[in-house]
C-alpha atoms as a PDB file:
ATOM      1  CA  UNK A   1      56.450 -85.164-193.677  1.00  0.00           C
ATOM      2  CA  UNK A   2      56.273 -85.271-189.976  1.00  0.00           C
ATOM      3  CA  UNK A   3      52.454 -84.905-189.959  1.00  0.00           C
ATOM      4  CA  UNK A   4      52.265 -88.075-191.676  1.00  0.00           C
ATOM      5  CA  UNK A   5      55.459 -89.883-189.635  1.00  0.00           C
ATOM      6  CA  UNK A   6      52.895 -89.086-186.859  1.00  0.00           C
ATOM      7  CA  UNK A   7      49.613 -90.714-188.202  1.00  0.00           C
ATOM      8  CA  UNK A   8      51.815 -93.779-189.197  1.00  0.00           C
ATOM      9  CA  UNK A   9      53.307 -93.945-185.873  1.00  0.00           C
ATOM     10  CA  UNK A  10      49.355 -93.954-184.873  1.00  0.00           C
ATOM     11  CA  UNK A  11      48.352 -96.758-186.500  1.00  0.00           C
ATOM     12  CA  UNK A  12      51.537 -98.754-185.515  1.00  0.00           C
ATOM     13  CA  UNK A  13      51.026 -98.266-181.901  1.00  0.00           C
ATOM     14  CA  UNK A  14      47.450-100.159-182.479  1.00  0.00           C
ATOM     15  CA  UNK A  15      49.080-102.794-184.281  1.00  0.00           C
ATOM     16  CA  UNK A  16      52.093-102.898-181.660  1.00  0.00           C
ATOM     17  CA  UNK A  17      49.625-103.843-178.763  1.00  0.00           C
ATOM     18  CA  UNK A  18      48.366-106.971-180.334  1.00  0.00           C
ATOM     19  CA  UNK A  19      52.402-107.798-180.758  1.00  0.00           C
ATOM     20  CA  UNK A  20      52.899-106.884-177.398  1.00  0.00           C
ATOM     21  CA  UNK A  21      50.055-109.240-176.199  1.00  0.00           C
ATOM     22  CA  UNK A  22      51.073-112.527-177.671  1.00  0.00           C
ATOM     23  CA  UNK A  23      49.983-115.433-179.058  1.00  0.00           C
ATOM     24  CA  UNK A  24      46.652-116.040-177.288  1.00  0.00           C
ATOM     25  CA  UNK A  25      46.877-120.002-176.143  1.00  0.00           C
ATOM     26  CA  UNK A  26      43.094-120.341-175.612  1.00  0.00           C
ATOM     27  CA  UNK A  27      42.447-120.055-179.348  1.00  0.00           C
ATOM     28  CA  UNK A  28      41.666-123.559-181.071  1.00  0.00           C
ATOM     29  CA  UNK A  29      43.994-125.167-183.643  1.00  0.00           C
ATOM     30  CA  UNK A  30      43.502-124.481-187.046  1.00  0.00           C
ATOM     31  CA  UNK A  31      42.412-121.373-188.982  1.00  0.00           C
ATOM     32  CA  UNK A  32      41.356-119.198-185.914  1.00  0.00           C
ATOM     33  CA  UNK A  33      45.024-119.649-184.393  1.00  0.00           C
ATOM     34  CA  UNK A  34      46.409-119.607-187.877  1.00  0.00           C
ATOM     35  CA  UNK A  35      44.867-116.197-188.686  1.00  0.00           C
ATOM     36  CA  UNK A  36      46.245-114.698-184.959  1.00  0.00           C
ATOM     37  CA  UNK A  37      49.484-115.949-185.649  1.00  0.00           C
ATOM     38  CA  UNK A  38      49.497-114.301-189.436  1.00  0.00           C
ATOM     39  CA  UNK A  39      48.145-111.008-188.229  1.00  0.00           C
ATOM     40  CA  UNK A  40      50.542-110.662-185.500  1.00  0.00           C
ATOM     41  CA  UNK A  41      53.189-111.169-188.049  1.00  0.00           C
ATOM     42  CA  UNK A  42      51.860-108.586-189.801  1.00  0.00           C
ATOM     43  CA  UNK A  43      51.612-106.542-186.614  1.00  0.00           C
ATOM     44  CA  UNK A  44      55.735-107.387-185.897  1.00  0.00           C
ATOM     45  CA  UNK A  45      56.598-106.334-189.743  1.00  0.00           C
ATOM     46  CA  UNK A  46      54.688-103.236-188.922  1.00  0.00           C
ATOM     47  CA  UNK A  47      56.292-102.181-186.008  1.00  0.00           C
ATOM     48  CA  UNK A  48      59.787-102.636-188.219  1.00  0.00           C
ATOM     49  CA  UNK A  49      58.182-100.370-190.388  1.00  0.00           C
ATOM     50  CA  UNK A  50      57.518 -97.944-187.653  1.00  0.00           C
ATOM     51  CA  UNK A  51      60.880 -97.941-185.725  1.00  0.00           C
ATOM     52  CA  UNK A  52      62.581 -97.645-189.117  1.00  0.00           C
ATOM     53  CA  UNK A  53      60.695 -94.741-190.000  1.00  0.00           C
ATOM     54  CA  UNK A  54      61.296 -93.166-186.495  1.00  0.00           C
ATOM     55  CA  UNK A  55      64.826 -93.460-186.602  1.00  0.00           C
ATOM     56  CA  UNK A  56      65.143 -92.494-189.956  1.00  0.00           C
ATOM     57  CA  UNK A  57      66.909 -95.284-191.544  1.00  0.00           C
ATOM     58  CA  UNK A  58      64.228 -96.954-193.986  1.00  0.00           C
ATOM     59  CA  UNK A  59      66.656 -99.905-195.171  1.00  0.00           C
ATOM     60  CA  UNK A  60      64.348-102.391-192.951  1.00  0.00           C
ATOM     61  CA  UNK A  61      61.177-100.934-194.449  1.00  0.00           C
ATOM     62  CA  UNK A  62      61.047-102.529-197.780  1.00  0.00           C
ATOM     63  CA  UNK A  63      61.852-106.378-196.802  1.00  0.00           C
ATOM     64  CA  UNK A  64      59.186-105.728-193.651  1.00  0.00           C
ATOM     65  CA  UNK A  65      56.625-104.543-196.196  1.00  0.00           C
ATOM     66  CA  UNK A  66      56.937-107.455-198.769  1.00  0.00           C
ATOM     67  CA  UNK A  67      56.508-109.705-196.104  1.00  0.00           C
ATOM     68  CA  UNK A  68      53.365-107.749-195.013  1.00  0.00           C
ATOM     69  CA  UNK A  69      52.370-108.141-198.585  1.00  0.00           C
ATOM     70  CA  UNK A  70      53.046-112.310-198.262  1.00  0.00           C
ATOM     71  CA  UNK A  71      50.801-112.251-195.157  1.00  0.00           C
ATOM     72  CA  UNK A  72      47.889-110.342-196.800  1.00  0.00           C
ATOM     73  CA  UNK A  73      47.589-112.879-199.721  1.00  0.00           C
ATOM     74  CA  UNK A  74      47.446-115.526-197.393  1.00  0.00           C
ATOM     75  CA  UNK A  75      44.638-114.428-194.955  1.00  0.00           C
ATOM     76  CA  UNK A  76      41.431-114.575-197.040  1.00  0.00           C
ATOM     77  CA  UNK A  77      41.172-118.557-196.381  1.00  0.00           C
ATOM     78  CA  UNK A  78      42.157-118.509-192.550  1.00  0.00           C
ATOM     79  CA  UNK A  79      38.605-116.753-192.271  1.00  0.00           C
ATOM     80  CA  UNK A  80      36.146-119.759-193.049  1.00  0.00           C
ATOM     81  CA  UNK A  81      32.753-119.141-193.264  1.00  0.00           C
ATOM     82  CA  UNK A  82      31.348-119.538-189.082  1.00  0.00           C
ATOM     83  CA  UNK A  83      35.320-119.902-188.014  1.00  0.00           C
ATOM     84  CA  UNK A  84      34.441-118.135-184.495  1.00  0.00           C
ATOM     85  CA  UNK A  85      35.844-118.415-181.139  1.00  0.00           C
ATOM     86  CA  UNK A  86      35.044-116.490-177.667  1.00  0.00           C
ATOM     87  CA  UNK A  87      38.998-115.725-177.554  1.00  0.00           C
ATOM     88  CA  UNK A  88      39.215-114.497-181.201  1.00  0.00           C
ATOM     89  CA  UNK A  89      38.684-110.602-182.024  1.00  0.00           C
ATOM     90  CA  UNK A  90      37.199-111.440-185.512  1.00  0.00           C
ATOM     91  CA  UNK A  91      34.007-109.850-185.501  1.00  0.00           C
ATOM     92  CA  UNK A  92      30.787-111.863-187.468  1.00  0.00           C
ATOM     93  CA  UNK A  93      30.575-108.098-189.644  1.00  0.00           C
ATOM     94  CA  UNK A  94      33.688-110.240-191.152  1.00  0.00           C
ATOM     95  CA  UNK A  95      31.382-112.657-192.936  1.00  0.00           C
ATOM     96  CA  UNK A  96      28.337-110.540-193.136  1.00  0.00           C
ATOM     97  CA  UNK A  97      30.667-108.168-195.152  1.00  0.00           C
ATOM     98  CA  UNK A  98      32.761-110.270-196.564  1.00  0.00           C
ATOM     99  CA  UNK A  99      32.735-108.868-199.872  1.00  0.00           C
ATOM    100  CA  UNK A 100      34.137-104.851-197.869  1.00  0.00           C
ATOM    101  CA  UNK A 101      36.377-107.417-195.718  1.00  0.00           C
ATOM    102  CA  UNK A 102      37.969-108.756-198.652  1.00  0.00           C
ATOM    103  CA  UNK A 103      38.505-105.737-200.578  1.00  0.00           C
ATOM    104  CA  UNK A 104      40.242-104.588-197.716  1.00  0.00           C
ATOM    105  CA  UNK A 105      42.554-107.253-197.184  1.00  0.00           C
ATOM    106  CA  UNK A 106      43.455-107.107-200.805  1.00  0.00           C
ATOM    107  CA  UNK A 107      44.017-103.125-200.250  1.00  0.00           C
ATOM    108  CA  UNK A 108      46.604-104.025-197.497  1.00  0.00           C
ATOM    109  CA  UNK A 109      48.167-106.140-199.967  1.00  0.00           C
ATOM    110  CA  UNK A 110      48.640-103.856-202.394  1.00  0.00           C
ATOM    111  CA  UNK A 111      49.456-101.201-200.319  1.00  0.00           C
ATOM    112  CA  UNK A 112      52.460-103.001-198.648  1.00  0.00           C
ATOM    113  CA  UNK A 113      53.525-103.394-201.887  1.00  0.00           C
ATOM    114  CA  UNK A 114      53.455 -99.895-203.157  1.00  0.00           C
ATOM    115  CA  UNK A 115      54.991 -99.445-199.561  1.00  0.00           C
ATOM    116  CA  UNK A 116      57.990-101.620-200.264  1.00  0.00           C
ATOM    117  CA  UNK A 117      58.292 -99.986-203.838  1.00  0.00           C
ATOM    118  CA  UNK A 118      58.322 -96.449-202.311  1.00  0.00           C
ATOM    119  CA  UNK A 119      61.212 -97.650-199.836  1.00  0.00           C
ATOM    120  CA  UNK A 120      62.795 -99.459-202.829  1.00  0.00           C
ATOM    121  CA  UNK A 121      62.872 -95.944-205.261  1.00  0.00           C
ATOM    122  CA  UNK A 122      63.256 -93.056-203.196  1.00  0.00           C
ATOM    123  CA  UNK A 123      59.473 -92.555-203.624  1.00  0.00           C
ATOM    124  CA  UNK A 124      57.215 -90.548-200.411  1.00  0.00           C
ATOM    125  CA  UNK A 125      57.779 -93.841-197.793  1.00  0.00           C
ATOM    126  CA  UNK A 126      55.752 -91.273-195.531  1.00  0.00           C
ATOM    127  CA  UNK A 127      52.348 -91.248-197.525  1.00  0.00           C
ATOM    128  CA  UNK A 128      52.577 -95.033-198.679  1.00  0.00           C
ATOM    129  CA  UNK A 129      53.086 -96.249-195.214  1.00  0.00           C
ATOM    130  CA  UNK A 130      50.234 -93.943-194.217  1.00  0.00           C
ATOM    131  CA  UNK A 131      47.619 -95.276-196.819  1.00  0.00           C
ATOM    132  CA  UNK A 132      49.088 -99.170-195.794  1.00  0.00           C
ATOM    133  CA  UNK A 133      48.575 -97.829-191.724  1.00  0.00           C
ATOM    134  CA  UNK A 134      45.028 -96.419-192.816  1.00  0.00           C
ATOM    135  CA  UNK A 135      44.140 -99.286-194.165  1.00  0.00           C
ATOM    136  CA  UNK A 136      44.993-101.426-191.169  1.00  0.00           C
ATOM    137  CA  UNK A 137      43.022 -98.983-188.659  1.00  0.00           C
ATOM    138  CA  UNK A 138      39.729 -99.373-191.312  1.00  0.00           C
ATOM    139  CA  UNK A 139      40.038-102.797-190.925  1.00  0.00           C
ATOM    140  CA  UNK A 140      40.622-103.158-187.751  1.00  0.00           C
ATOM    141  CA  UNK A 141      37.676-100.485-186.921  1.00  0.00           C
ATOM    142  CA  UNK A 142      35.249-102.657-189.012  1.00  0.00           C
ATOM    143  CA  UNK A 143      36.135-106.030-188.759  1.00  0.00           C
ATOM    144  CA  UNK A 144      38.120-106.482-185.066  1.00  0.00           C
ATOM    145  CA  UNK A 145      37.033-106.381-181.308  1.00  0.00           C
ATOM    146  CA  UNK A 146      38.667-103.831-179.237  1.00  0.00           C
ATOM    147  CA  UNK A 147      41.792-104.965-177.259  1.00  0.00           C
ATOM    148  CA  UNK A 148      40.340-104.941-173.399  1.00  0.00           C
ATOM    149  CA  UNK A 149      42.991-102.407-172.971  1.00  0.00           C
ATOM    150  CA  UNK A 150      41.809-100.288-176.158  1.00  0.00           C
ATOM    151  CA  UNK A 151      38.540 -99.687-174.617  1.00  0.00           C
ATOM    152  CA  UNK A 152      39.582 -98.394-171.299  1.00  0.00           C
END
């Protein structure tokens, strides 16, 4: 169990540093600052997730999850077709892909729900969170720039 606690806590420190970073003000209105503003939603429900599962009280983990879940079925149209911006991390492989990218974002769906369930019944919160965490890090390895600080 700690093994996975570990790989979870992994993936949640990536998602943590694009919490920690912001709202980024030089993206343009509409679907480009739209889909920051989801994801780093996404990124604060994780990081509930995380610091739940660290201090071993999981009561936060299965409202943080279903609202991870509400996020995922809303991102698919906040990436148009050419929505690109020098200040976004979206990578074109997004669109080039799109078929792998939205696969995946219907895997993180599915997987905060499973997540949420697992909280909800007593069920192994340590390997659902780890598949939902995987899935994040996939994503983010595929589909996302590297935060400047990531690369250094």
């Amino acid at each position: 169990m700690e093994a996975r606690i570990a790989l979870s806590f992994a993936a949640i420190a990536l998602m943590s540093a694009a919490v920690a970073n912001g709202a980024d003000s030089k993206l343009p209105a509409g679907p480009i600052h739209d889909r920051h503003e989801l994801m780093e939603r996404i990124g604060g429900n994780a990081k509930i997730i995380g610091d739940a599962m660290k201090a071993g009280d999981l009561s936060p983990v299965p409202a943080a999850a279903d609202k991870i879940k509400e996020d995922a079925a809303k991102a698919l149209p906040l990436f148009p077709e050419g929505s690109t911006h020098e200040s976004s991390r979206a990578l074109p492989a997004i669109w080039e892909q799109w078929p792998k990218f939205e696969a995946s974002m219907k895997d993180l769906e599915d997987k905060a729900g499973k997540l949420a369930e697992a909280a909800r019944s007593g069920g192994d919160v340590g390997a659902a969170s780890k598949a939902m965490f995987g899935n994040c890090k996939s994503c983010h390895d595929q589909f996302r720039k590297p935060d400047e600080d990531e690369k250094s």
